[in-house]
C-alpha atoms as a PDB file:
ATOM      1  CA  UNK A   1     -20.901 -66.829  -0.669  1.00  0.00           C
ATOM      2  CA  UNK A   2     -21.257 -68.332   2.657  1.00  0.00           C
ATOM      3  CA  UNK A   3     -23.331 -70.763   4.439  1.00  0.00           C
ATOM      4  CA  UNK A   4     -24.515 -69.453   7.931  1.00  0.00           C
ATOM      5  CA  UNK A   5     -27.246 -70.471   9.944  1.00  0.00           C
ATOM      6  CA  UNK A   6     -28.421 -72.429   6.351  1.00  0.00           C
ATOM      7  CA  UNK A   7     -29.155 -69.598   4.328  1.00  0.00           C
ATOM      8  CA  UNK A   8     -26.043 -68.150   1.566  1.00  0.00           C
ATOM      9  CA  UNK A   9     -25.003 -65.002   2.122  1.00  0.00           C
ATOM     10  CA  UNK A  10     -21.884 -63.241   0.851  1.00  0.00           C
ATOM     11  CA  UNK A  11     -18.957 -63.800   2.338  1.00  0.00           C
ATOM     12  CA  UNK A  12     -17.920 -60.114   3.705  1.00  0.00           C
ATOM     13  CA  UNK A  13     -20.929 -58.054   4.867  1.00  0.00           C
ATOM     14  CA  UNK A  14     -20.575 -54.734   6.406  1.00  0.00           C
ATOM     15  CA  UNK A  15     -21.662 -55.130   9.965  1.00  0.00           C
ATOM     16  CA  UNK A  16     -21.863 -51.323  10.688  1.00  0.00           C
ATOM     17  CA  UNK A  17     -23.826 -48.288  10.148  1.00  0.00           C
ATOM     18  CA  UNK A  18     -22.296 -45.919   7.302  1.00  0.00           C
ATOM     19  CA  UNK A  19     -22.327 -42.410   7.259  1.00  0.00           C
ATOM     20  CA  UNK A  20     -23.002 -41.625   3.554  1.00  0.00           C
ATOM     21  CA  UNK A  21     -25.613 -44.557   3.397  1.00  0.00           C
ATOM     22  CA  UNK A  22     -27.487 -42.748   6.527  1.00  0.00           C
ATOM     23  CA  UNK A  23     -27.214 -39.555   5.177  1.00  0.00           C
ATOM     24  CA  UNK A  24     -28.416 -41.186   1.962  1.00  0.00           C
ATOM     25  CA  UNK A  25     -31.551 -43.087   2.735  1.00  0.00           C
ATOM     26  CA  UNK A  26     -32.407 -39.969   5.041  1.00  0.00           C
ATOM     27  CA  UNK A  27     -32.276 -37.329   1.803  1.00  0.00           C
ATOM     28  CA  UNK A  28     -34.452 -40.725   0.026  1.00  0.00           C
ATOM     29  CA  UNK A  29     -36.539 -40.431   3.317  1.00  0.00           C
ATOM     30  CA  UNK A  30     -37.040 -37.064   2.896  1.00  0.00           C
ATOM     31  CA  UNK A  31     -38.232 -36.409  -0.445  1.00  0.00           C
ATOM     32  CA  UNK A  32     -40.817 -39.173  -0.279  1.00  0.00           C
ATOM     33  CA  UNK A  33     -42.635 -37.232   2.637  1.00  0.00           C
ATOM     34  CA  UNK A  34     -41.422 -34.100   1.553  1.00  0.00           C
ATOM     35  CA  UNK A  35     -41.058 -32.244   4.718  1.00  0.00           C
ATOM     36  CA  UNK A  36     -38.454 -31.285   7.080  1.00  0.00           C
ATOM     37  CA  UNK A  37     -40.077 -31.722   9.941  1.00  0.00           C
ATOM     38  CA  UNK A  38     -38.004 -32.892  13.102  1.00  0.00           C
ATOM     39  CA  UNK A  39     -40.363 -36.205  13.358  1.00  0.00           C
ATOM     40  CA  UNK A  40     -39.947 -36.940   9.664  1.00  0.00           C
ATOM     41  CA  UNK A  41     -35.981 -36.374  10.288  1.00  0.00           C
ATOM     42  CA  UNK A  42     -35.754 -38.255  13.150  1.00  0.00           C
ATOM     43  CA  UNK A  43     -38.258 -41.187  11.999  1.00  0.00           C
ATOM     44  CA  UNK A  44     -35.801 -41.184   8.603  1.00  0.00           C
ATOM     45  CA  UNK A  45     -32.584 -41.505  10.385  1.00  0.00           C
ATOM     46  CA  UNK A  46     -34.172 -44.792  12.309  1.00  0.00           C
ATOM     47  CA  UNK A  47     -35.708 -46.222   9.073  1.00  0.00           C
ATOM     48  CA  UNK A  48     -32.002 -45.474   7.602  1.00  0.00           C
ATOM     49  CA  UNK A  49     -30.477 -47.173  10.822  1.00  0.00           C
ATOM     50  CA  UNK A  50     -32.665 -49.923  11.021  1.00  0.00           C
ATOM     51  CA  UNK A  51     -32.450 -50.942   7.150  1.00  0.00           C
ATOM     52  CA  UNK A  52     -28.317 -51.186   7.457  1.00  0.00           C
ATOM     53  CA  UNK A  53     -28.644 -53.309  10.671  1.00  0.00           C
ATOM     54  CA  UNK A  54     -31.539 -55.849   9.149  1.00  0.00           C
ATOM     55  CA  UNK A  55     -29.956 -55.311   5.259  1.00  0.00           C
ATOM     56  CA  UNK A  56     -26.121 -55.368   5.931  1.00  0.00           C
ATOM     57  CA  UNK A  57     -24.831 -54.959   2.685  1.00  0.00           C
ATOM     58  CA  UNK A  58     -21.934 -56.506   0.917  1.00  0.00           C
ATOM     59  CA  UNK A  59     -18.473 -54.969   0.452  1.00  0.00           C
ATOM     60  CA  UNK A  60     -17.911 -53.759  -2.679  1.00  0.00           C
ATOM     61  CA  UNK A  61     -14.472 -52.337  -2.688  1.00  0.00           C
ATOM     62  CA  UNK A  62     -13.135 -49.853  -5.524  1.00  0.00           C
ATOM     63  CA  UNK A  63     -16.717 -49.320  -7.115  1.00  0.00           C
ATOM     64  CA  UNK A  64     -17.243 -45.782  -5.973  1.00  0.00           C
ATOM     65  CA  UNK A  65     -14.799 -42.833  -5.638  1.00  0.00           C
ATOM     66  CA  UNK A  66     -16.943 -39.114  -5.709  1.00  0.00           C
ATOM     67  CA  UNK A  67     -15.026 -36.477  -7.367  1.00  0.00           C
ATOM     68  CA  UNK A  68     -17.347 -33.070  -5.927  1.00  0.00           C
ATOM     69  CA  UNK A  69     -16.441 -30.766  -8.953  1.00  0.00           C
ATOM     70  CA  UNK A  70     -17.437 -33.673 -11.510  1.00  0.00           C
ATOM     71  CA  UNK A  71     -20.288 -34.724  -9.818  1.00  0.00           C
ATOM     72  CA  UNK A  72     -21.448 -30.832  -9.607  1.00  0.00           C
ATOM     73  CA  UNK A  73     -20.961 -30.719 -13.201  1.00  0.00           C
ATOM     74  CA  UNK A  74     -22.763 -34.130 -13.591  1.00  0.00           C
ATOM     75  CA  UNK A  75     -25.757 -32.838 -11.684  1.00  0.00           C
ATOM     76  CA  UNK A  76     -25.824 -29.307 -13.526  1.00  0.00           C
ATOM     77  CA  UNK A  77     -25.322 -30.638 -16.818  1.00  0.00           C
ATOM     78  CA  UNK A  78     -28.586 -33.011 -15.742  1.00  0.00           C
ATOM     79  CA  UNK A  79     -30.594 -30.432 -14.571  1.00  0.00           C
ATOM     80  CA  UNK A  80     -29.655 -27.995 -18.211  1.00  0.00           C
ATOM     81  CA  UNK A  81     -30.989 -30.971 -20.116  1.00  0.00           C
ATOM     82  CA  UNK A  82     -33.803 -31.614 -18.162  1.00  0.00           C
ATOM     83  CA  UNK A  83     -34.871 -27.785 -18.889  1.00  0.00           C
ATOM     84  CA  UNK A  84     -33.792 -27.651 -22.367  1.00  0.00           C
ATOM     85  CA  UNK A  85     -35.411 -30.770 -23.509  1.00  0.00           C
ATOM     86  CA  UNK A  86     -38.678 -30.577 -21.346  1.00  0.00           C
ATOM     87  CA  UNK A  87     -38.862 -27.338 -23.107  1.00  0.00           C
ATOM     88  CA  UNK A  88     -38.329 -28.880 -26.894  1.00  0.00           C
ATOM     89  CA  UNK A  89     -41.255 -31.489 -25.752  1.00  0.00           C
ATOM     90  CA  UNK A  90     -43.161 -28.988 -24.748  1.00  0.00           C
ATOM     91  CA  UNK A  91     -42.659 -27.195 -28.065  1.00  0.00           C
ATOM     92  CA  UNK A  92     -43.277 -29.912 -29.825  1.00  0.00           C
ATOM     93  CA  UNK A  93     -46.696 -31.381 -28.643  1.00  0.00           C
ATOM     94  CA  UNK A  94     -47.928 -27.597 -28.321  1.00  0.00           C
ATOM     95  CA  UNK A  95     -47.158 -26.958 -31.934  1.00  0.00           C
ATOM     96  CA  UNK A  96     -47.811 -29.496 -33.748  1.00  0.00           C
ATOM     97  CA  UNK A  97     -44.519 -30.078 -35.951  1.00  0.00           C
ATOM     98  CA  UNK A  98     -44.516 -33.159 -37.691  1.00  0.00           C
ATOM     99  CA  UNK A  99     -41.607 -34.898 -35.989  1.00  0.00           C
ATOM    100  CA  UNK A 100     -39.170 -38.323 -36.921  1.00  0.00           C
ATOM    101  CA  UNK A 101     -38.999 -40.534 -34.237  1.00  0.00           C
ATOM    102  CA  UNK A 102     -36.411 -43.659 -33.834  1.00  0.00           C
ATOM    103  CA  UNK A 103     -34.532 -45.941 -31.697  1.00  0.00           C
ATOM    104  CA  UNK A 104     -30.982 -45.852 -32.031  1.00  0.00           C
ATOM    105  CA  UNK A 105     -28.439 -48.278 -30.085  1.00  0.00           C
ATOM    106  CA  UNK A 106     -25.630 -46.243 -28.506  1.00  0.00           C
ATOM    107  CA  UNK A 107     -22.352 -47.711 -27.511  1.00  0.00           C
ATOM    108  CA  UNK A 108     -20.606 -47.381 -23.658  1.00  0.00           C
ATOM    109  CA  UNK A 109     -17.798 -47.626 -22.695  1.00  0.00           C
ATOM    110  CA  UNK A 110     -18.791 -49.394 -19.512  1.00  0.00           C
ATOM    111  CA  UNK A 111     -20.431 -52.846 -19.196  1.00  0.00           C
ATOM    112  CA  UNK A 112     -20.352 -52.335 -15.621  1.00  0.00           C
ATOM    113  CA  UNK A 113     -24.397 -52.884 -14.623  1.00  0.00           C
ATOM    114  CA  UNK A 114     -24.280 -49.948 -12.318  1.00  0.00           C
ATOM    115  CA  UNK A 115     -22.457 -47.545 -14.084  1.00  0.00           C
ATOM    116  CA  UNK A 116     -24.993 -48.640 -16.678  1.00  0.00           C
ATOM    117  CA  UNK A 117     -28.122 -48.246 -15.048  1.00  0.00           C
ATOM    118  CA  UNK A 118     -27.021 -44.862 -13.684  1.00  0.00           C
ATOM    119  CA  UNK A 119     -26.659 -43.798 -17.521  1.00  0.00           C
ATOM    120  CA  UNK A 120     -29.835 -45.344 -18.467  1.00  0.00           C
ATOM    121  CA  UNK A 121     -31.630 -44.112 -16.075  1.00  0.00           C
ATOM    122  CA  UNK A 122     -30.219 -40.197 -15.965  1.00  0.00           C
ATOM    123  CA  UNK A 123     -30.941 -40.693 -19.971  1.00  0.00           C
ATOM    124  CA  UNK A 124     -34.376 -41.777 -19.518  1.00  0.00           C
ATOM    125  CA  UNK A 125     -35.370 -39.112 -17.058  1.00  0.00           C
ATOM    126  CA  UNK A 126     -34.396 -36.595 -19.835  1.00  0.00           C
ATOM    127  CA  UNK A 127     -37.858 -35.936 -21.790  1.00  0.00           C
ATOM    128  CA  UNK A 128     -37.975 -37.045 -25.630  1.00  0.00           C
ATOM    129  CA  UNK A 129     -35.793 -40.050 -24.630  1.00  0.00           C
ATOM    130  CA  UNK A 130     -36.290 -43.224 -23.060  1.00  0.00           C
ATOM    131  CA  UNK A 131     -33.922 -46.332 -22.656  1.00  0.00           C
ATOM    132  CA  UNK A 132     -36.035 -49.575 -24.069  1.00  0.00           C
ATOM    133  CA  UNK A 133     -33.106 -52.149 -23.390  1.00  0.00           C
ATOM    134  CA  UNK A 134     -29.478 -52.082 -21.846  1.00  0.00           C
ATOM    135  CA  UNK A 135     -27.252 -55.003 -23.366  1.00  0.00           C
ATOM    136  CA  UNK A 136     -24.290 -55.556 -21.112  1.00  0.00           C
ATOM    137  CA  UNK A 137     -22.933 -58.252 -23.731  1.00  0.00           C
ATOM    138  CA  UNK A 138     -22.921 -55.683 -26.243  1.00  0.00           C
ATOM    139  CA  UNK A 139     -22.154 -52.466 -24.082  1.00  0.00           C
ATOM    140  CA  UNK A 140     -24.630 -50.511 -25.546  1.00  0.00           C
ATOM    141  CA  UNK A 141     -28.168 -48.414 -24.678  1.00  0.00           C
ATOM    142  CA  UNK A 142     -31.119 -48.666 -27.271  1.00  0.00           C
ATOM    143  CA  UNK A 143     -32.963 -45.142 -26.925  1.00  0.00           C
ATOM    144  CA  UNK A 144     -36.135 -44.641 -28.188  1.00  0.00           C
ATOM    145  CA  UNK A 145     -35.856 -40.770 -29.660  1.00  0.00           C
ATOM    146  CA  UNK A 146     -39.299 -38.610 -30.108  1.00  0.00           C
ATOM    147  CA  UNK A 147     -36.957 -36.220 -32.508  1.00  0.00           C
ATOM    148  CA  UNK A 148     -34.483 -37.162 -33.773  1.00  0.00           C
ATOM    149  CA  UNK A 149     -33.959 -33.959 -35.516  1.00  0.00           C
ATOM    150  CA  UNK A 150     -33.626 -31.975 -32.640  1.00  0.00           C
ATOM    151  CA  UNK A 151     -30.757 -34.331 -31.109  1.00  0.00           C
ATOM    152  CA  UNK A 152     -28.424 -33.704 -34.338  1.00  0.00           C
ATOM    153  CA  UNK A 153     -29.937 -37.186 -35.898  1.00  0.00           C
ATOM    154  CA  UNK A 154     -28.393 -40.660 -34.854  1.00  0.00           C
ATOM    155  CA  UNK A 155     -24.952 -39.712 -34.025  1.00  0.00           C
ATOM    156  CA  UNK A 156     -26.130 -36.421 -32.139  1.00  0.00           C
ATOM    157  CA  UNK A 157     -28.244 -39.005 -29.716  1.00  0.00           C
ATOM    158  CA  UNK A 158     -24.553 -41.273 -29.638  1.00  0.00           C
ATOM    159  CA  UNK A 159     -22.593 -38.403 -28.973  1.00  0.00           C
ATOM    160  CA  UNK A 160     -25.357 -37.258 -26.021  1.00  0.00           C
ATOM    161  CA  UNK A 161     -25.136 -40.724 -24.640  1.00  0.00           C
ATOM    162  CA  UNK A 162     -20.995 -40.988 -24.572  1.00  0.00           C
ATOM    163  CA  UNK A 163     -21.307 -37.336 -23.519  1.00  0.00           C
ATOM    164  CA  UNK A 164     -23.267 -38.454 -19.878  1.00  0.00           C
ATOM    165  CA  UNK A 165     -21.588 -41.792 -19.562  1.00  0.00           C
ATOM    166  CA  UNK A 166     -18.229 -39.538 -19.302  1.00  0.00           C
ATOM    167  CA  UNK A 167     -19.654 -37.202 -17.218  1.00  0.00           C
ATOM    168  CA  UNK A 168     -20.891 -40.327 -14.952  1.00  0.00           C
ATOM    169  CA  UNK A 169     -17.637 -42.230 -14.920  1.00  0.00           C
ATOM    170  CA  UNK A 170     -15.975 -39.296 -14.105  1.00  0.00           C
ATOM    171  CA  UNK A 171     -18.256 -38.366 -11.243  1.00  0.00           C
ATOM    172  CA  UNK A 172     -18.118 -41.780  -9.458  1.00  0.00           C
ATOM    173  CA  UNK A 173     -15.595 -44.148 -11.134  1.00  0.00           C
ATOM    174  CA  UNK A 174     -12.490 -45.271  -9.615  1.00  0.00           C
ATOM    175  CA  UNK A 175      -9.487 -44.796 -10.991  1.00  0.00           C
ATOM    176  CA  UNK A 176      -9.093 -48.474 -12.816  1.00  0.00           C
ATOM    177  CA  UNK A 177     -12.140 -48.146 -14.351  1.00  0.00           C
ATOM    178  CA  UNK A 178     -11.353 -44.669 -15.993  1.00  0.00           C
ATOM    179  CA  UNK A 179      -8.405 -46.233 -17.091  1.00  0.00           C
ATOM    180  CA  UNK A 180     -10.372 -49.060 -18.126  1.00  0.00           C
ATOM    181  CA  UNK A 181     -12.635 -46.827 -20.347  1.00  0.00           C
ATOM    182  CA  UNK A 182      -9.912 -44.279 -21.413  1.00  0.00           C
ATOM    183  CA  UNK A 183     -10.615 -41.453 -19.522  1.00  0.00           C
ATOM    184  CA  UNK A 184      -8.150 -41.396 -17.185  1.00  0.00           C
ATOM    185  CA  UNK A 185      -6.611 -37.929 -16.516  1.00  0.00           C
ATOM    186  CA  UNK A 186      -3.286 -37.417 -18.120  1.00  0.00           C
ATOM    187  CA  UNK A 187      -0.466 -35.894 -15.628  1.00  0.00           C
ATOM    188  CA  UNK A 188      -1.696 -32.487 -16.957  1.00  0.00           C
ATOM    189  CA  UNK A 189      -5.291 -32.773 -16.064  1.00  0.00           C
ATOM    190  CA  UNK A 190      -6.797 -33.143 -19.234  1.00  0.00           C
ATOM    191  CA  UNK A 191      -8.826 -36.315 -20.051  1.00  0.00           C
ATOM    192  CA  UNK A 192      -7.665 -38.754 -22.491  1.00  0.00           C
ATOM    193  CA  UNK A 193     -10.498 -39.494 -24.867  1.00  0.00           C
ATOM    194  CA  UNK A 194      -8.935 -42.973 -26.398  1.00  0.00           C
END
């Protein structure tokens, strides 16, 4: 951090307009109003402008690299368990089962907050789960499970969990970090699971 004009900020800000951060808040714009028309576009694109000019935001190098093909399987994968559970919640409220409920703490490999909260919170969009604490110190989720029979018990839930983390580290993680976490890509293309 830096002192300027008496008030800390950090000390490398990015002083221009991105791209992906435009087209970003504009999609964020977007499906808040819901519409495409042009004055909602063009009103978005300002808003978008305007926020990285007033907000600059800090440099944050190696945090992001997008792999397309994992981040399509990421984002299919979601929307599969978003179905399939919605409809096992569904099931179960409409019929009635008697059901076994539980919280169950579920190891990451990451401690890295935003990796983290990007787990958590595809996890806790999911219905039947929802994360009640994230503990960086001891890189784990706690999930509080409405069946637990119907996510293979408690290492079903652990194996769901490590399941999306992967598919979220391999999405958006640089390359340290997948080395970090052991699922760097060997020189054949598979992914070590160390």
């Amino acid at each position: 951090l830096c002192q300027r004009s008496g008030v800390l900020m950090p000390a490398k800000v990015r002083r221009h307009v991105s791209f992906s951060m435009t087209a970003w808040l504009l999609l964020v714009w977007l499906a808040v109003f819901g519409s495409l028309d042009w004055l909602v576009i063009v009103g978005g694109l300002l808003v978008a402008v305007g926020v990285q000019i007033v907000f600059p935001l800090p440099i944050m190098p190696n945090l992001w690299h997008l792999r397309p093909v994992s981040f399509i399987v990421l984002a299919l994968r979601f929307l599969y368990d978003l179905i399939v559970a919605g409809v096992q919640v569904s099931w179960l409220v409409v019929s009635g089962h008697p059901h076994e409920d539980g919280i169950v703490k579920c190891p990451v490999r990451s401690d890295n907050p935003v990796y983290m909260t990007m787990v958590a919170a595809m996890t806790s969009m999911v219905p039947g789960t929802i994360v009640v604490e994230a503990s960086r110190t001891e890189k784990a989720l706690y999930l509080h499970v409405l069946d637990m029979k119907t996510h293979g018990g408690i290492e079903g839930v652990r194996k769901e969990v490590s399941a999306q983390e992967k598919r979220v580290l391999l999405a958006f993680a640089p390359s340290k970090v997948l080395r970090e976490t052991g699922l760097a890509r060997s020189r054949r293309g598979k992914v070590s699971t160390v």
